[in-house]
Protein backbone atom coordinates (compact mmCIF):
# COMPACT_ATOMS: atom_id res chain seq x y z
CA UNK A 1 0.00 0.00 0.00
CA UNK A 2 1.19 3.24 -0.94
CA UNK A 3 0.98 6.42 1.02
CA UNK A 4 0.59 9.17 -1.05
CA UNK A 5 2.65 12.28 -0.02
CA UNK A 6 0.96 15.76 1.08
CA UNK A 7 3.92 17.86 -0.17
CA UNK A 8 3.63 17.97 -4.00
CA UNK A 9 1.50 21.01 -5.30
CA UNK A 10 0.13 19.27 -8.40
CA UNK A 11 -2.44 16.39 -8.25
CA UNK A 12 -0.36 12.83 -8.94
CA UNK A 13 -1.81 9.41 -10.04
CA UNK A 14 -1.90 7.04 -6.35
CA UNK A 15 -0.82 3.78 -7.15
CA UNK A 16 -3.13 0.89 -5.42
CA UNK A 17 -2.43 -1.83 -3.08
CA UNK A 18 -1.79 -4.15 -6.47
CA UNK A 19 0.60 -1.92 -7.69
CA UNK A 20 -1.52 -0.77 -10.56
CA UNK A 21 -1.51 2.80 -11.55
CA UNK A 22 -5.27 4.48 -10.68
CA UNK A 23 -6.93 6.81 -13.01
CA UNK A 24 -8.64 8.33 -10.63
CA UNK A 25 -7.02 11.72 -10.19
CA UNK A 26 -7.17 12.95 -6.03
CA UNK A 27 -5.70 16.46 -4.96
CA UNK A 28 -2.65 16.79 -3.13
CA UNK A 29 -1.99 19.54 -0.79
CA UNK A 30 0.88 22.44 -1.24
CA UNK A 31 3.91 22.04 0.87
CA UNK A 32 3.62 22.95 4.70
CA UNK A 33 5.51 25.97 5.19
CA UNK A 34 5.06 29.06 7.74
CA UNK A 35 4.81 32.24 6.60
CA UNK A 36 7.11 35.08 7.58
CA UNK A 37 5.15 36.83 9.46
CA UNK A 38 4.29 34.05 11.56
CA UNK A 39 7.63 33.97 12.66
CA UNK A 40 7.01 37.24 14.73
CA UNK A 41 5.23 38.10 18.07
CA UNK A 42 2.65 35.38 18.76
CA UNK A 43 -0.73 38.06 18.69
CA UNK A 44 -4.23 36.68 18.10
CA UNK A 45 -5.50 35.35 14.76
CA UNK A 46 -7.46 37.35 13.39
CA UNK A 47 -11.66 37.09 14.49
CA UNK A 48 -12.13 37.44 10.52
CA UNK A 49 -13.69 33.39 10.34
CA UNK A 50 -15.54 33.59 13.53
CA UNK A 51 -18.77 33.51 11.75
CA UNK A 52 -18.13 30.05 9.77
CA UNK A 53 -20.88 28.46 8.56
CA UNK A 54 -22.37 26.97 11.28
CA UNK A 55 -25.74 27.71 10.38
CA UNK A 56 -27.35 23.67 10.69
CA UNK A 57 -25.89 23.50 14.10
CA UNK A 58 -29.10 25.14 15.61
CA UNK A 59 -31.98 23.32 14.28
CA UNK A 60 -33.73 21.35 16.34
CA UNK A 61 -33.01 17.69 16.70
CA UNK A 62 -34.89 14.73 15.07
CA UNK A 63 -34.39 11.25 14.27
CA UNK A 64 -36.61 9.07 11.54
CA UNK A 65 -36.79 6.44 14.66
CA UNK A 66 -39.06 6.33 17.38
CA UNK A 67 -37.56 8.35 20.17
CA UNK A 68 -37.78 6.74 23.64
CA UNK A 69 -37.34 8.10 26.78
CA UNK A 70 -33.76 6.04 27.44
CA UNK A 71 -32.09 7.40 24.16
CA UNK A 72 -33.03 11.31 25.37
CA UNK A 73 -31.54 11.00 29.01
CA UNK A 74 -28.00 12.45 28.36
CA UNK A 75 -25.18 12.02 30.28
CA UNK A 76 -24.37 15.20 31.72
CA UNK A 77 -20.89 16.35 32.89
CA UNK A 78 -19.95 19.03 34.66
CA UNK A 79 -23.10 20.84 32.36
CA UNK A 80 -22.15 19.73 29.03
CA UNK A 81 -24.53 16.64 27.40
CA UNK A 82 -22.90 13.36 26.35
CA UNK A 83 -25.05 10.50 24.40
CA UNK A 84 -27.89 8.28 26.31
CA UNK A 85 -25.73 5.39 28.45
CA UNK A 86 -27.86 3.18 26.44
CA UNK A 87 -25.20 2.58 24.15
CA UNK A 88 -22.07 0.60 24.98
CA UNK A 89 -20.19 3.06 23.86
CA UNK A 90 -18.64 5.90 25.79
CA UNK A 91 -17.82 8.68 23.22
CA UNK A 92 -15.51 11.04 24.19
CA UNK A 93 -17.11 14.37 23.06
CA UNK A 94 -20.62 16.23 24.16
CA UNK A 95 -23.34 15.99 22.09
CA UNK A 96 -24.79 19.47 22.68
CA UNK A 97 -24.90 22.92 20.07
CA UNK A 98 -21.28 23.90 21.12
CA UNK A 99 -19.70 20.54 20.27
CA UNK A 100 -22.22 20.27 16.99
CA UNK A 101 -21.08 24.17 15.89
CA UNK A 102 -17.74 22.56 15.92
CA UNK A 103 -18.82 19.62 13.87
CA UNK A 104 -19.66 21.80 11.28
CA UNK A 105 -16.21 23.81 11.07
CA UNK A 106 -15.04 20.90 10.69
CA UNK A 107 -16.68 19.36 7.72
CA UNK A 108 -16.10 23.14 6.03
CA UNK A 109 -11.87 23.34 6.73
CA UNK A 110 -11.84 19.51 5.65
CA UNK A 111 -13.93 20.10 2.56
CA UNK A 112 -11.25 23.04 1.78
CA UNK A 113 -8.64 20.73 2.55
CA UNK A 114 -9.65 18.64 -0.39
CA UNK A 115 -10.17 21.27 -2.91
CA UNK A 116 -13.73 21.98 -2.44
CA UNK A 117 -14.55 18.09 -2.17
CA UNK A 118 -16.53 16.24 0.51
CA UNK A 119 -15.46 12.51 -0.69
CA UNK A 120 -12.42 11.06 -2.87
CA UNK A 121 -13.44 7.87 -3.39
CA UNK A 122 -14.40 7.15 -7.38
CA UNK A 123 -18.33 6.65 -7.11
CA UNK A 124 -20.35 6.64 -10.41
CA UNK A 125 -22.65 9.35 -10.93
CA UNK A 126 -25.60 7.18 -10.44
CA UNK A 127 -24.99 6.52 -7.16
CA UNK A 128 -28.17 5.63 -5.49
CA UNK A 129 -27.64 4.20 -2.15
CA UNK A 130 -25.10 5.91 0.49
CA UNK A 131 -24.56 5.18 4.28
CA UNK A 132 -23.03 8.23 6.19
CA UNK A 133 -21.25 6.01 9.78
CA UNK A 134 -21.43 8.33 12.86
CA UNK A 135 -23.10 11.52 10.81
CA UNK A 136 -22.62 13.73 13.79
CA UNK A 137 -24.19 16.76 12.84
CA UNK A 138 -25.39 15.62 9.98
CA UNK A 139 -23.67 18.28 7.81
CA UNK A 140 -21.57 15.59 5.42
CA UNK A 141 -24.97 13.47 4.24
CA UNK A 142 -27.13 16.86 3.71
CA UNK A 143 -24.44 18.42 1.46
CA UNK A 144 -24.02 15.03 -0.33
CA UNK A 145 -27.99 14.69 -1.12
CA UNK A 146 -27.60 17.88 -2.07
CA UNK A 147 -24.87 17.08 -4.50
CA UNK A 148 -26.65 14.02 -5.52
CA UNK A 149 -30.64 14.34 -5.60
CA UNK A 150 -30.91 10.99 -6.85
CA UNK A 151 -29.37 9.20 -3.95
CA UNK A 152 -30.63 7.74 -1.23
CA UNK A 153 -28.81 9.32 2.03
CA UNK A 154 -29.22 7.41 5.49
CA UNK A 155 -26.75 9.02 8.45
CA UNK A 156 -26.19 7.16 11.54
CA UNK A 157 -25.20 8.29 14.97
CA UNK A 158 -25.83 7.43 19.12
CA UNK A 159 -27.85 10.90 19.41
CA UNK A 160 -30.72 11.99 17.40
CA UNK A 161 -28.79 16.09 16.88
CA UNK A 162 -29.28 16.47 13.20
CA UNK A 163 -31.50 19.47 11.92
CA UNK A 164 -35.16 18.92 11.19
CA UNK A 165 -35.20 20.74 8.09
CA UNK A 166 -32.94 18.93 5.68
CA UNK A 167 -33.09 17.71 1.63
CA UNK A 168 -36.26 15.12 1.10
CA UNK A 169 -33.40 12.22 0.12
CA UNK A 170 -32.04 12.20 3.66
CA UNK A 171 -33.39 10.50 6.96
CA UNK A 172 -31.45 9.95 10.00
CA UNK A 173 -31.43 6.95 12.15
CA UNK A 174 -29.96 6.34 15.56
CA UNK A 175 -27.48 3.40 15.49
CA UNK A 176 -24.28 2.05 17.04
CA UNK A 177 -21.95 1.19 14.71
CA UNK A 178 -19.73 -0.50 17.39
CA UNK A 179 -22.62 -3.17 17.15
CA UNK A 180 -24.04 -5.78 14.53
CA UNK A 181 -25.29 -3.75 11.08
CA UNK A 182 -28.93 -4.36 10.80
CA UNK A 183 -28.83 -3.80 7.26
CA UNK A 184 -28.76 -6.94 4.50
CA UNK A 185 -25.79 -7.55 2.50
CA UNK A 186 -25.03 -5.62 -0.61
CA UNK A 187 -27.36 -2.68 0.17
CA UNK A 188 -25.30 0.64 -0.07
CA UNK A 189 -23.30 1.63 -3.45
CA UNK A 190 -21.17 3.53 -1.22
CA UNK A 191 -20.39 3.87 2.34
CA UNK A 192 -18.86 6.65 4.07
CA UNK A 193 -16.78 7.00 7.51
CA UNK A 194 -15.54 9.85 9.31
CA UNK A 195 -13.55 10.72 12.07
CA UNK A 196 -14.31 8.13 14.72
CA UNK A 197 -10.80 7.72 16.78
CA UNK A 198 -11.33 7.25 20.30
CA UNK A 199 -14.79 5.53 19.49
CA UNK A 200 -13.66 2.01 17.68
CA UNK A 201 -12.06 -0.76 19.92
CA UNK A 202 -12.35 -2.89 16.57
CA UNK A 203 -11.48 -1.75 13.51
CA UNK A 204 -11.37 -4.97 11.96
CA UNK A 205 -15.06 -5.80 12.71
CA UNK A 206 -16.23 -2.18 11.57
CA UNK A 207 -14.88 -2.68 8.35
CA UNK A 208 -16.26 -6.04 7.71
CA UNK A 209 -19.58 -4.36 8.64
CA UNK A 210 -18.48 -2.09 6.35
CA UNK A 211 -17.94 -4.37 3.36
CA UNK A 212 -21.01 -6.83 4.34
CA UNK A 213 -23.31 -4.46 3.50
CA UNK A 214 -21.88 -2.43 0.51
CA UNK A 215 -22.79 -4.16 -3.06
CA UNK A 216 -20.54 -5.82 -5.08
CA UNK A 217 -18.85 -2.98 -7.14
CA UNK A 218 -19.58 -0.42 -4.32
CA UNK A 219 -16.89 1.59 -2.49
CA UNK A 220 -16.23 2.62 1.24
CA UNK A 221 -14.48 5.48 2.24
CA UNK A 222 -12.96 6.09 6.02
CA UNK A 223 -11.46 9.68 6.96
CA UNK A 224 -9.82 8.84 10.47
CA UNK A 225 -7.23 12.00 12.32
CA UNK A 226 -4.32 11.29 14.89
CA UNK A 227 -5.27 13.85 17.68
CA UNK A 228 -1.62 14.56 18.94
CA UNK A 229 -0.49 17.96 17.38
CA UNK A 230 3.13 18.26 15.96
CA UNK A 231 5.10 20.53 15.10
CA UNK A 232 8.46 19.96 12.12
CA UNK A 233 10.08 23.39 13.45
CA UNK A 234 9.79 22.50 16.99
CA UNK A 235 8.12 25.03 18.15
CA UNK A 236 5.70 22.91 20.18
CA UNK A 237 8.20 23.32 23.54
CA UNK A 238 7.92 20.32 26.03
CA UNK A 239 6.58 22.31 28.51
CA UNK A 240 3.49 23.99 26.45
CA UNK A 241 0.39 23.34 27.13
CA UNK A 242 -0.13 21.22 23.59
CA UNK A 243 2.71 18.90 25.26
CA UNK A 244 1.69 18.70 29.08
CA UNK A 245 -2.21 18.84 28.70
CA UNK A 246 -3.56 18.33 24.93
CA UNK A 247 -1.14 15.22 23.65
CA UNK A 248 -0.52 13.72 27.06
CA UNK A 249 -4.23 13.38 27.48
CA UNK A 250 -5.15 11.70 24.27
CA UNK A 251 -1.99 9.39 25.01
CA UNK A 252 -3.16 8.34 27.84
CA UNK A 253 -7.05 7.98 27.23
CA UNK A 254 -6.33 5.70 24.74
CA UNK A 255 -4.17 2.92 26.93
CA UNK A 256 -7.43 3.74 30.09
CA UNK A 257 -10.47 3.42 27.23
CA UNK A 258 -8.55 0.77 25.10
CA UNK A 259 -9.54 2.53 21.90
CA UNK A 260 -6.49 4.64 19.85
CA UNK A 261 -6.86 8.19 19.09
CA UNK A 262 -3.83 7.90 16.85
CA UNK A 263 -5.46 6.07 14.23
CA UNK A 264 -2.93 6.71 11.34
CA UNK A 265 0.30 6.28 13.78
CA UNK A 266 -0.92 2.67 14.56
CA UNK A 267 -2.04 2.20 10.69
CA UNK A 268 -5.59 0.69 11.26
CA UNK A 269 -7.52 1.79 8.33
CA UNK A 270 -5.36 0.33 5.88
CA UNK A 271 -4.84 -3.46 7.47
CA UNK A 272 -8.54 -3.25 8.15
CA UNK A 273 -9.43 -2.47 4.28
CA UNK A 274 -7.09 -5.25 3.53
CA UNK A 275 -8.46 -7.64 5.96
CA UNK A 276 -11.92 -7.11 5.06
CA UNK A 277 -11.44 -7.91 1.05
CA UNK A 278 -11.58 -4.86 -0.44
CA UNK A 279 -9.24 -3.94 -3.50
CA UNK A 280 -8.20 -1.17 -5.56
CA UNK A 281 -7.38 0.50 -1.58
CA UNK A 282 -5.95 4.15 -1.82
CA UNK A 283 -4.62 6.23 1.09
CA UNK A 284 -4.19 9.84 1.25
CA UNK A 285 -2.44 11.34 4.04
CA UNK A 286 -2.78 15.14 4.55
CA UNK A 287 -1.51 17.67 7.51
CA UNK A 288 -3.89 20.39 8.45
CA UNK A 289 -2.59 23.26 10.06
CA UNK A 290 -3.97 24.83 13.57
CA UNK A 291 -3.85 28.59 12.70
CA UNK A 292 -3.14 31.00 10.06
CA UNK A 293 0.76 30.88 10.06
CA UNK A 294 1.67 28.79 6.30
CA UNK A 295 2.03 30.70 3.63
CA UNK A 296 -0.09 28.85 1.52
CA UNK A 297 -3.28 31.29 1.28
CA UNK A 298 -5.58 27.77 0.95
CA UNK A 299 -3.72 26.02 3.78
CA UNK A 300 -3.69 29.33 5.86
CA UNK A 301 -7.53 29.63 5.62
CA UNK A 302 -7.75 25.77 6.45
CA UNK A 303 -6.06 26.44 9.61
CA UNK A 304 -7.75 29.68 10.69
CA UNK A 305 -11.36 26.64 10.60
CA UNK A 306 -9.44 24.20 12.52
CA UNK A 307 -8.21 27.05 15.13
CA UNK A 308 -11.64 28.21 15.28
CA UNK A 309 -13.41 25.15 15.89
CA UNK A 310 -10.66 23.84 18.60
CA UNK A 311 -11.41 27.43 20.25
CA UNK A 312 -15.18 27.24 20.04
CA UNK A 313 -14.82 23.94 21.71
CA UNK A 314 -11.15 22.76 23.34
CA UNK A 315 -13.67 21.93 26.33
CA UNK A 316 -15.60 19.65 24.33
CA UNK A 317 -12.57 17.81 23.25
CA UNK A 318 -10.79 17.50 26.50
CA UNK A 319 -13.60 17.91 29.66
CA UNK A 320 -14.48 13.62 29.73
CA UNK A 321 -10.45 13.14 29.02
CA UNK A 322 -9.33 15.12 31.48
CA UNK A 323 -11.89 13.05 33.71
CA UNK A 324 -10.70 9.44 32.57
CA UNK A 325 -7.24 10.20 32.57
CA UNK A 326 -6.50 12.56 36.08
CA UNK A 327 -9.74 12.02 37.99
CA UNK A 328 -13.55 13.44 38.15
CA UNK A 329 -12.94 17.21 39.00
CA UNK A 330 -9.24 17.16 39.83
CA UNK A 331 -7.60 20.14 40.28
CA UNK A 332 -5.84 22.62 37.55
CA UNK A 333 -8.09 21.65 34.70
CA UNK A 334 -9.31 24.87 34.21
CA UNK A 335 -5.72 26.77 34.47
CA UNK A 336 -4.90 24.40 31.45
CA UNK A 337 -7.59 25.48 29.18
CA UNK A 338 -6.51 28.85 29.51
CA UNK A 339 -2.92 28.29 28.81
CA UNK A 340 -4.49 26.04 25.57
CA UNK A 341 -6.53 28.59 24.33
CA UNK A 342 -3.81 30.89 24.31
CA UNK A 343 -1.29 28.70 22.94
CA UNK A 344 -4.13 27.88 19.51
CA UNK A 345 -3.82 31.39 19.33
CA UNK A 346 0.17 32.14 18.89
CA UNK A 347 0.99 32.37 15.59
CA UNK A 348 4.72 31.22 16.62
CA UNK A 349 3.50 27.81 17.29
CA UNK A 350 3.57 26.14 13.67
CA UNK A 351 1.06 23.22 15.03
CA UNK A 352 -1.00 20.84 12.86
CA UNK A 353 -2.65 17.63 12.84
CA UNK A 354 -2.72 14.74 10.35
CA UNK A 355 -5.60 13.26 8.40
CA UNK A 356 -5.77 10.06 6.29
CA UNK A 357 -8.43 9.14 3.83
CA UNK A 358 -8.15 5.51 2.30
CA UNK A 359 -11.03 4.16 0.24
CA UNK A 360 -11.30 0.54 -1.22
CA UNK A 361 -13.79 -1.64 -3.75
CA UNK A 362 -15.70 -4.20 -3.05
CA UNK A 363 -14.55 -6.84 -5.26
CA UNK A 364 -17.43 -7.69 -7.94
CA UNK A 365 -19.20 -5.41 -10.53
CA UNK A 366 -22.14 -3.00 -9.82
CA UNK A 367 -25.43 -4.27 -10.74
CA UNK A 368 -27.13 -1.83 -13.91
């Protein structure tokens, strides 16, 4: 399996787990590099992105399921909401409008990641039948239907947050995806998965899900991030806040929840692709900047969405962590977030995360 490289500047053919050159053309990201200026005192971004388009985040929540009484009674820590303990699962972020606000940055800086696309993966036209795993928001399977009338959208997730008001060929339904698919073999033409580190103690089994019920012919995309921020100028100093509180949280989380939140350093998408029996795998790895210091005017803007939706929400992202990993309500929590805030804001720290999408075929041809 080849990695493809996120320094060239100009799109390049992948090559595929056979060694077969791909026609299929995927954009590759400029090289990482600070700007000047960012080399200077370490002010504020500037507030210019605060209004990102957030706008679904405050709809009201609905589900195409019956809604019982169990699946409504949150979690609640230390005020913010978590999904119902009904699931097995024990998600790491809140469920509530702050965390879904940040959902929605999200899916906008990754979309400009890739060029102004919300998928790589080489789906026909025709596409009729798509599965959007842990839809959060909902944001990725409304802008898809609206991309693709024709299809049939269904988004999954453990809480019933998506907007009421959304394109007529999408429906939500509340699932765990940790547990058996209820859906019959070959049923989606395509299948799409998005950041769920720190949620998947198997990543075998989800992909076999996966591939069980995508047709023959059909493809399945995952999108998985490592959560540690790096920096290759080191300027992340040992003692910053990134360092002591950020990356030494999601470290340790992962050894006390037994789930990884380093998903690309420990390789899983790829060996579970492989180990389900899909072919034709690609795998795109990509570094997003946290802040407006490259130089690259795309990547800049990129990183002035990630730094706003880690400052809308670094709470979200680190409250049940911090919980897990030093104790329910121990002491300097608080001081930390400060010192993290300001940190995401210092344009002398040339921080950014990594992202890998791989997508694979179900072996078999697609029914006419």
């Amino acid at each position: 399996m080849a990695d493809q490289p996120s320094t060239s500047a100009a799109a390049a053919s992948p090559t595929s787990a056979g060694g077969s050159p791909s026609a299929h053309v995927v954009p590759q990201q400029v090289e990482l590099v600070a700007a000047p200026d960012s080399e200077g005192p370490g002010d504020d971004d500037d507030d210019a992105l605060a209004d990102s388009d957030s706008a679904l985040g405050d709809d009201a929540a609905s589900s195409t399921n019956s809604i019982t009484a169990s699946i409504m009674e949150y979690r609640t820590i230390q005020g913010r909401t978590y999904h119902s303990e009904k699931h097995n699962s024990k998600y790491f972020t809140p469920n509530d409008e702050q965390q879904l606000q940040s959902q929605d940055i999200t899916h906008h800086y990754l979309t400009l990641l890739l060029g102004d696309k919300i998928f790589l993966a080489p789906i026909p036209d025709n596409v009729e039948k798509v599965l959007d795993i842990g839809t959060g928001s909902g944001i990725w399977a409304i802008d898809f239907a609206d991309q693709y009338p024709n299809a049939e959208v269904i988004g999954t997730d453990l809480s019933p947050t998506q907007p009421l008001w959304v394109p007529p060929n999408v429906k939500f339904e509340l699932d765990d995806c940790t547990q058996p698919w209820t859906w019959q073999d070959g049923t989606f033409d395509f299948v799409h998965i998005r950041y769920l580190f720190g949620a998947i103690a198997d990543w075998n089994e989800l992909f076999r899900q996966a591939y069980r019920v995508t047709k023959p012919g059909g493809w399945v995309q995952s999108c998985e991030a490592d959560a540690e921020m790096l920096s290759d100028d080191n300027t992340i100093a040992p003692d910053s806040s990134i360092e002591l509180f950020w990356n030494m949280l999601y470290r340790s989380a992962g050894k006390k929840l037994g789930v990884t939140f380093q998903p690309i350093q420990d390789d899983v998408q790829v060996k579970a692709f492989e180990a389900a029996g899909f072919e034709d795998i690609q795998s795109y790895t990509y570094k997003f900047p946290i802040g407006g210091w490259p130089q690259d005017k795309t990547l800049q803007e990129v990183g002035q969405y990630v730094q706003l939706t880690m400052l809308n929400d670094v709470e979200g992202y680190t409250l049940f962590l911090w919980n897990t990993v030093m104790g329910e309500n121990a002491p300097g929590y608080q001081e930390f977030l400060a010192y993290m805030r300001k940190d995401l804001k210092n344009k002398r720290i040339h921080s950014y995360m990594k992202c890998r999408y791989v997508f694979g075929r179900k072996p078999g041809t697609a029914s006419a």
